[in-house]
PDB file of N, CA and C in Angstrom:
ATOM      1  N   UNK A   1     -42.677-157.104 149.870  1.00  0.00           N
ATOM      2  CA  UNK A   1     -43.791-158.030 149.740  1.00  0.00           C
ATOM      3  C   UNK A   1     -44.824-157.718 150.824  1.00  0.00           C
ATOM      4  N   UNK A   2     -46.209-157.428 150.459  1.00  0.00           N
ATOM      5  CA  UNK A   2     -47.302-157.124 151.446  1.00  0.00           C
ATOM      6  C   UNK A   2     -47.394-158.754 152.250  1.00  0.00           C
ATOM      7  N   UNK A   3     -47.961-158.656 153.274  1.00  0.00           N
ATOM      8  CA  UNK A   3     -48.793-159.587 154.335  1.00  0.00           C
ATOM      9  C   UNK A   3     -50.359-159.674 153.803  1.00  0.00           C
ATOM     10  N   UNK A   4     -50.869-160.262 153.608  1.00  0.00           N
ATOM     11  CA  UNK A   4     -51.859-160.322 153.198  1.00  0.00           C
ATOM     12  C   UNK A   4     -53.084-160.481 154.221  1.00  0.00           C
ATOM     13  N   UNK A   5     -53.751-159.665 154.841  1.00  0.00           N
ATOM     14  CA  UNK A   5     -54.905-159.510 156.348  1.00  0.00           C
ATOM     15  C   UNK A   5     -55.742-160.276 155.776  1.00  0.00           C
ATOM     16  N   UNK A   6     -55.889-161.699 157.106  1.00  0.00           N
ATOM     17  CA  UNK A   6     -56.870-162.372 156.436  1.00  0.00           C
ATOM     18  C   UNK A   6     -58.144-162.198 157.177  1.00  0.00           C
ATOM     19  N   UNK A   7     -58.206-161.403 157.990  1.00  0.00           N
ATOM     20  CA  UNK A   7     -59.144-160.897 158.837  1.00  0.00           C
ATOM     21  C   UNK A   7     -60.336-161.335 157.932  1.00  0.00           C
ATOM     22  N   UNK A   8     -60.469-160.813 157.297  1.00  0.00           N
ATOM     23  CA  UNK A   8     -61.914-160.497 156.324  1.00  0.00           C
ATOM     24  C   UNK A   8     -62.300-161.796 155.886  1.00  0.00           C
ATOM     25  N   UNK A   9     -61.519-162.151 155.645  1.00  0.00           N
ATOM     26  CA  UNK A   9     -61.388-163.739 155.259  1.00  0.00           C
ATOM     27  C   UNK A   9     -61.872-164.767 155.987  1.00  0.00           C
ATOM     28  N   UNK A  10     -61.098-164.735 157.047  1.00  0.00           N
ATOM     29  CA  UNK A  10     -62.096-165.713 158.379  1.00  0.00           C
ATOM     30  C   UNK A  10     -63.357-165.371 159.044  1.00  0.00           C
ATOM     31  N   UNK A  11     -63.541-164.214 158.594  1.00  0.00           N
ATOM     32  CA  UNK A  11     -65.108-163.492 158.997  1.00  0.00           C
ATOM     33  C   UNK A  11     -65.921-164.419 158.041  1.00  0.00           C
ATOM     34  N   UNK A  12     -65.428-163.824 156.279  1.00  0.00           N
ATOM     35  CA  UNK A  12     -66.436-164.841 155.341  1.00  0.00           C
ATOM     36  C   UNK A  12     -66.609-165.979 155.685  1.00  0.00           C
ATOM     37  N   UNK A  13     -65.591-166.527 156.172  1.00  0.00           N
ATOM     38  CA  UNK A  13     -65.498-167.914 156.521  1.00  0.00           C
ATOM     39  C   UNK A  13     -66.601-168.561 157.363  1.00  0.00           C
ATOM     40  N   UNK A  14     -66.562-167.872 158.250  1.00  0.00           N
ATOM     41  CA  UNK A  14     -67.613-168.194 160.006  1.00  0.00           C
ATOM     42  C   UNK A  14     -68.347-167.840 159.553  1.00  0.00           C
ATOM     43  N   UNK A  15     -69.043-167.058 158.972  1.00  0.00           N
ATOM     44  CA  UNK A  15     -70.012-166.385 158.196  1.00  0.00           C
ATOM     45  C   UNK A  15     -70.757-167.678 157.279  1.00  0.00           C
ATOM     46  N   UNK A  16     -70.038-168.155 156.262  1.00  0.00           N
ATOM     47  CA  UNK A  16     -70.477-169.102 155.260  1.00  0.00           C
ATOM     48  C   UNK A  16     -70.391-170.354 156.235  1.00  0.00           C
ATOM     49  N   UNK A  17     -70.089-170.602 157.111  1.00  0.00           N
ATOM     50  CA  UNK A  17     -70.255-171.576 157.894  1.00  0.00           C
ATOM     51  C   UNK A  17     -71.591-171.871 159.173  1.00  0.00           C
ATOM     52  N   UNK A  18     -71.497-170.515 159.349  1.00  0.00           N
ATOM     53  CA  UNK A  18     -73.162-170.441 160.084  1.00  0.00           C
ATOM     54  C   UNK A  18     -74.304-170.185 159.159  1.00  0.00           C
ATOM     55  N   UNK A  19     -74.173-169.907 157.995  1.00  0.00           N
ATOM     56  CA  UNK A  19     -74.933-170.310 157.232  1.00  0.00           C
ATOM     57  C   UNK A  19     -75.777-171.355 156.624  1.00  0.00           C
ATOM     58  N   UNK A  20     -74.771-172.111 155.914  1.00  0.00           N
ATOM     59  CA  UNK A  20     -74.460-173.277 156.179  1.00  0.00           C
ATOM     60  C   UNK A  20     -75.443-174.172 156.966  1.00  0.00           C
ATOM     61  N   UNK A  21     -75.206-174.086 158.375  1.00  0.00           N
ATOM     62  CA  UNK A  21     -76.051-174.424 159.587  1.00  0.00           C
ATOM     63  C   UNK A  21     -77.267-174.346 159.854  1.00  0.00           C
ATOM     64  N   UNK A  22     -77.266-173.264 159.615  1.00  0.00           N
ATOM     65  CA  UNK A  22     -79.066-172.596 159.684  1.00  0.00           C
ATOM     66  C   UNK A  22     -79.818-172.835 158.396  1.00  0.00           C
ATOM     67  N   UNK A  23     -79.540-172.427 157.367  1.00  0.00           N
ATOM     68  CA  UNK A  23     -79.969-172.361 156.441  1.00  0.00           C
ATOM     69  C   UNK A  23     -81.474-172.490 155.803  1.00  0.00           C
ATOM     70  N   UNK A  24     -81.952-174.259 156.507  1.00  0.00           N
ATOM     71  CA  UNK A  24     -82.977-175.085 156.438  1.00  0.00           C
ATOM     72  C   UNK A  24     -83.856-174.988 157.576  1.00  0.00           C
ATOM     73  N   UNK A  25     -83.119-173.998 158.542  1.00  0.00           N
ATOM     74  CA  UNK A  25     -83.876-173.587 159.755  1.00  0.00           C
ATOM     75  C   UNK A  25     -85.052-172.649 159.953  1.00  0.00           C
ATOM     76  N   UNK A  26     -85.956-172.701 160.942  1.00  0.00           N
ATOM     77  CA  UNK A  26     -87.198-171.926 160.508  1.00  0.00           C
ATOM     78  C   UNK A  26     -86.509-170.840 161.810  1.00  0.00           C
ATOM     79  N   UNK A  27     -87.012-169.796 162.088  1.00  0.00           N
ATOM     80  CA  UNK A  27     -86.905-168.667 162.550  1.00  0.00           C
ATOM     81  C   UNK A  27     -86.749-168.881 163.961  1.00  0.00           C
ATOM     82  N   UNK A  28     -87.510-169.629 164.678  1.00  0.00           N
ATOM     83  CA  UNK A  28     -87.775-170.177 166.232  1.00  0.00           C
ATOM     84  C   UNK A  28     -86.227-171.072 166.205  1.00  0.00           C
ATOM     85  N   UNK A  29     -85.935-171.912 164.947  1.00  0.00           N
ATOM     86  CA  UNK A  29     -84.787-172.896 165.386  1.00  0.00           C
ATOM     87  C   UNK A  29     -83.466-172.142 165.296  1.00  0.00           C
ATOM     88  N   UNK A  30     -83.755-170.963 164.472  1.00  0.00           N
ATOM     89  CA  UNK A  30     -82.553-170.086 164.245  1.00  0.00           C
ATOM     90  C   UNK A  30     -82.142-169.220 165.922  1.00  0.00           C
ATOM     91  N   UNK A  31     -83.400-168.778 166.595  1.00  0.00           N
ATOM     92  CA  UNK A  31     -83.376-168.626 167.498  1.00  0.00           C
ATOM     93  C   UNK A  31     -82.446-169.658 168.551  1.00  0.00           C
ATOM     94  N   UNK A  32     -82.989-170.772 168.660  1.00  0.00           N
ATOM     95  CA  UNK A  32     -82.665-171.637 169.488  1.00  0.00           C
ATOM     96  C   UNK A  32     -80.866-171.764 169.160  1.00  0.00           C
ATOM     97  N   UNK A  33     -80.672-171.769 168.166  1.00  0.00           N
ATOM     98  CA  UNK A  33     -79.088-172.212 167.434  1.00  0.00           C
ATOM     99  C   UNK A  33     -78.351-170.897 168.342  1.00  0.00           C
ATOM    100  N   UNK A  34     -78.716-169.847 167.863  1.00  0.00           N
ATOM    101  CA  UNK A  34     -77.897-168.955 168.433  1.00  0.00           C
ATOM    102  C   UNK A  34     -77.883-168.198 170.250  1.00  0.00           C
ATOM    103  N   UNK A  35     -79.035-169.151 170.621  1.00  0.00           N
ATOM    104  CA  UNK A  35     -79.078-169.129 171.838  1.00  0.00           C
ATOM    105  C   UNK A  35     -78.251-170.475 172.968  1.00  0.00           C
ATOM    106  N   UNK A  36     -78.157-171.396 171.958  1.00  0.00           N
ATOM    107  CA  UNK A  36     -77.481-172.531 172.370  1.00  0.00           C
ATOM    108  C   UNK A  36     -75.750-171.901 171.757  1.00  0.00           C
ATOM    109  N   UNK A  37     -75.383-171.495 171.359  1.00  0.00           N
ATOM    110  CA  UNK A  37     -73.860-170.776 170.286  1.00  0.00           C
ATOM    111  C   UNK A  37     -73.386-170.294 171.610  1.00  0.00           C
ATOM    112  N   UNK A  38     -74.433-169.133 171.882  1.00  0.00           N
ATOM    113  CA  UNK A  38     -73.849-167.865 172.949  1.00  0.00           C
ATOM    114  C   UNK A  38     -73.943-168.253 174.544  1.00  0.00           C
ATOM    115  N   UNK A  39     -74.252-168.815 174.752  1.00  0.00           N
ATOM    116  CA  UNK A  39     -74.937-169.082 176.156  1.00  0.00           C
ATOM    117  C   UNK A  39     -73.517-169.003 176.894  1.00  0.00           C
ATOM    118  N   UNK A  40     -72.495-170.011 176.011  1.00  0.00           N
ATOM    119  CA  UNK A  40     -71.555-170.545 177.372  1.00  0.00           C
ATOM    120  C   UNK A  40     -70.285-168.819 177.089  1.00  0.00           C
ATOM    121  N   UNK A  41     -70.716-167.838 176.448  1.00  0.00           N
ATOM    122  CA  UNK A  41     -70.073-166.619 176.658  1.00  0.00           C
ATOM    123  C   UNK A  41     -70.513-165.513 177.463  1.00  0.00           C
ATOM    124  N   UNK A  42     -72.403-165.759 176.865  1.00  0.00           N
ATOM    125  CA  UNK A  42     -72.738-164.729 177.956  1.00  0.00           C
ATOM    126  C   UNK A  42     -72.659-165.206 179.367  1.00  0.00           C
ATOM    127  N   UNK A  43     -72.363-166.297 179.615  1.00  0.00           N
ATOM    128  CA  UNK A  43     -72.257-166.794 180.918  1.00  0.00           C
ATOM    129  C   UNK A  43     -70.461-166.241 181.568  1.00  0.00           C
ATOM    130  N   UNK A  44     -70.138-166.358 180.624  1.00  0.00           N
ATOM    131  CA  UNK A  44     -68.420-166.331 180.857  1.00  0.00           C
ATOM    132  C   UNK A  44     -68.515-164.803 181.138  1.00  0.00           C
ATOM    133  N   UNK A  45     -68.803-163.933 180.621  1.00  0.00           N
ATOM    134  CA  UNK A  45     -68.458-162.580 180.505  1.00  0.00           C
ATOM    135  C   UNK A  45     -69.815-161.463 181.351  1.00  0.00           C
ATOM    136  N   UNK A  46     -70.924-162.561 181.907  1.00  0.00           N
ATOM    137  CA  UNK A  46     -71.727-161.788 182.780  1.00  0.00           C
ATOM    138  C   UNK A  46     -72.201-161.100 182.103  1.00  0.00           C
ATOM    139  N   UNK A  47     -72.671-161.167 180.797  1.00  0.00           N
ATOM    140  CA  UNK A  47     -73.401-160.081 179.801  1.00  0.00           C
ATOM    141  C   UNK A  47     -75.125-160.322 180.362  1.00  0.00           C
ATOM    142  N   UNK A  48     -75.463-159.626 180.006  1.00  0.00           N
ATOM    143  CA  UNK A  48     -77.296-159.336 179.821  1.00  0.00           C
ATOM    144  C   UNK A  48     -77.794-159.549 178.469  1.00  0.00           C
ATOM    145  N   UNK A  49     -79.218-160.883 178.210  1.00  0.00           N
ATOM    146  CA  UNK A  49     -79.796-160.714 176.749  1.00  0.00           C
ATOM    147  C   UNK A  49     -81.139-159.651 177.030  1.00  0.00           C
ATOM    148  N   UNK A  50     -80.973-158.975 176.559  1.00  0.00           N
ATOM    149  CA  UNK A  50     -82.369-158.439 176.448  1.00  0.00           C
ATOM    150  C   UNK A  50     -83.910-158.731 175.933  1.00  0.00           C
ATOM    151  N   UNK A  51     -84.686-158.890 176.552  1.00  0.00           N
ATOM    152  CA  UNK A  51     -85.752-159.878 175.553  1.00  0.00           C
ATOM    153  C   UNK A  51     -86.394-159.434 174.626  1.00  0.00           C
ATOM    154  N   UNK A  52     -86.385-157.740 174.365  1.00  0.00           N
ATOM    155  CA  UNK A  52     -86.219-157.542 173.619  1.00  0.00           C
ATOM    156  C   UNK A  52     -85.708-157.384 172.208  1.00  0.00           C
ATOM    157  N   UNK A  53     -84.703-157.881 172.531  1.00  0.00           N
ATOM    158  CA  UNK A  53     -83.919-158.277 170.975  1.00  0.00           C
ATOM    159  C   UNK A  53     -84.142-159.605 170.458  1.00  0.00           C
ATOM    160  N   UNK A  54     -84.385-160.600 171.456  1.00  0.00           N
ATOM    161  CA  UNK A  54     -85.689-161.617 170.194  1.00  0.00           C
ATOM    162  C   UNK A  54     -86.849-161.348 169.618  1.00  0.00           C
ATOM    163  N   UNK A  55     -87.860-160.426 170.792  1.00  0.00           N
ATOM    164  CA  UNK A  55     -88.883-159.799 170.808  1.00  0.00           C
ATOM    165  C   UNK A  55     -89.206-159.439 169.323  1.00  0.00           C
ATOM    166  N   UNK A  56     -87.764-158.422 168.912  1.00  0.00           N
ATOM    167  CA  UNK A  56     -87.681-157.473 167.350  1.00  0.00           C
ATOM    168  C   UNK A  56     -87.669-158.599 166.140  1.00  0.00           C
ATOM    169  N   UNK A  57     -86.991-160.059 166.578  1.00  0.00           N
ATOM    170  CA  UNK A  57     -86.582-160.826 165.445  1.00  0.00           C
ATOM    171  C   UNK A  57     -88.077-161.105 165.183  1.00  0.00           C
ATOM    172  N   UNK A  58     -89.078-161.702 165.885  1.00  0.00           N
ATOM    173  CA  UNK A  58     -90.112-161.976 165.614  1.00  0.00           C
ATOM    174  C   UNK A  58     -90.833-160.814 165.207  1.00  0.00           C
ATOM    175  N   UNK A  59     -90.593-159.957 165.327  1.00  0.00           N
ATOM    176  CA  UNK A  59     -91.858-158.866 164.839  1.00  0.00           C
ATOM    177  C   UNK A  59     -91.548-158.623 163.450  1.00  0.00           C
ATOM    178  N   UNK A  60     -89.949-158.616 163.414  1.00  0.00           N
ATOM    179  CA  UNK A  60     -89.273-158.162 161.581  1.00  0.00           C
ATOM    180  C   UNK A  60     -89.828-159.178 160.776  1.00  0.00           C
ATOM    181  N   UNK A  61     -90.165-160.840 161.077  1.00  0.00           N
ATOM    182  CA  UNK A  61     -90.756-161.549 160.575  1.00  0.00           C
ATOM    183  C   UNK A  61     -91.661-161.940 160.359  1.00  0.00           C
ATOM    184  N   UNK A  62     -92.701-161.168 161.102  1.00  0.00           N
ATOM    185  CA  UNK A  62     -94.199-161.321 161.041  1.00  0.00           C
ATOM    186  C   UNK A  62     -94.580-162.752 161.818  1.00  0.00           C
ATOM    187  N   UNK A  63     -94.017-162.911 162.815  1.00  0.00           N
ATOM    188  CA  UNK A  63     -94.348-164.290 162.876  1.00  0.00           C
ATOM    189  C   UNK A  63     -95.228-163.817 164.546  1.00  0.00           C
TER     190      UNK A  63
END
């Protein structure tokens, strides 16, 4: 009998769930959501955001 990997599964999951969330959100609030999400990791793990990589979200959107 196989095990069945639900890996993929809980990805869709978190996936259809931050969806979900945002959905009705405009681009700036989508921003804000995932800057309020990550904060208490990049804090934990001493990472760097680059401001560039919001920089790109707004330009891909014309906004």
């Amino acid at each position: 009998m196989k095990n069945k990997n639900t890996i993929e599964d809980d990805l869709d999951a978190i996936r259809d769930q931050i969806y979900e969330e945002i959905k009705d959100m405009s681009p700036a609030e989508e921003v804000e959501y995932f800057n309020r999400e990550t904060a208490e990791a990049i804090k934990k793990y001493g990472l760097r955001v680059a401001k560039s990589a919001q920089e790109t979200v707004f330009a891909e959107r014309n906004l």
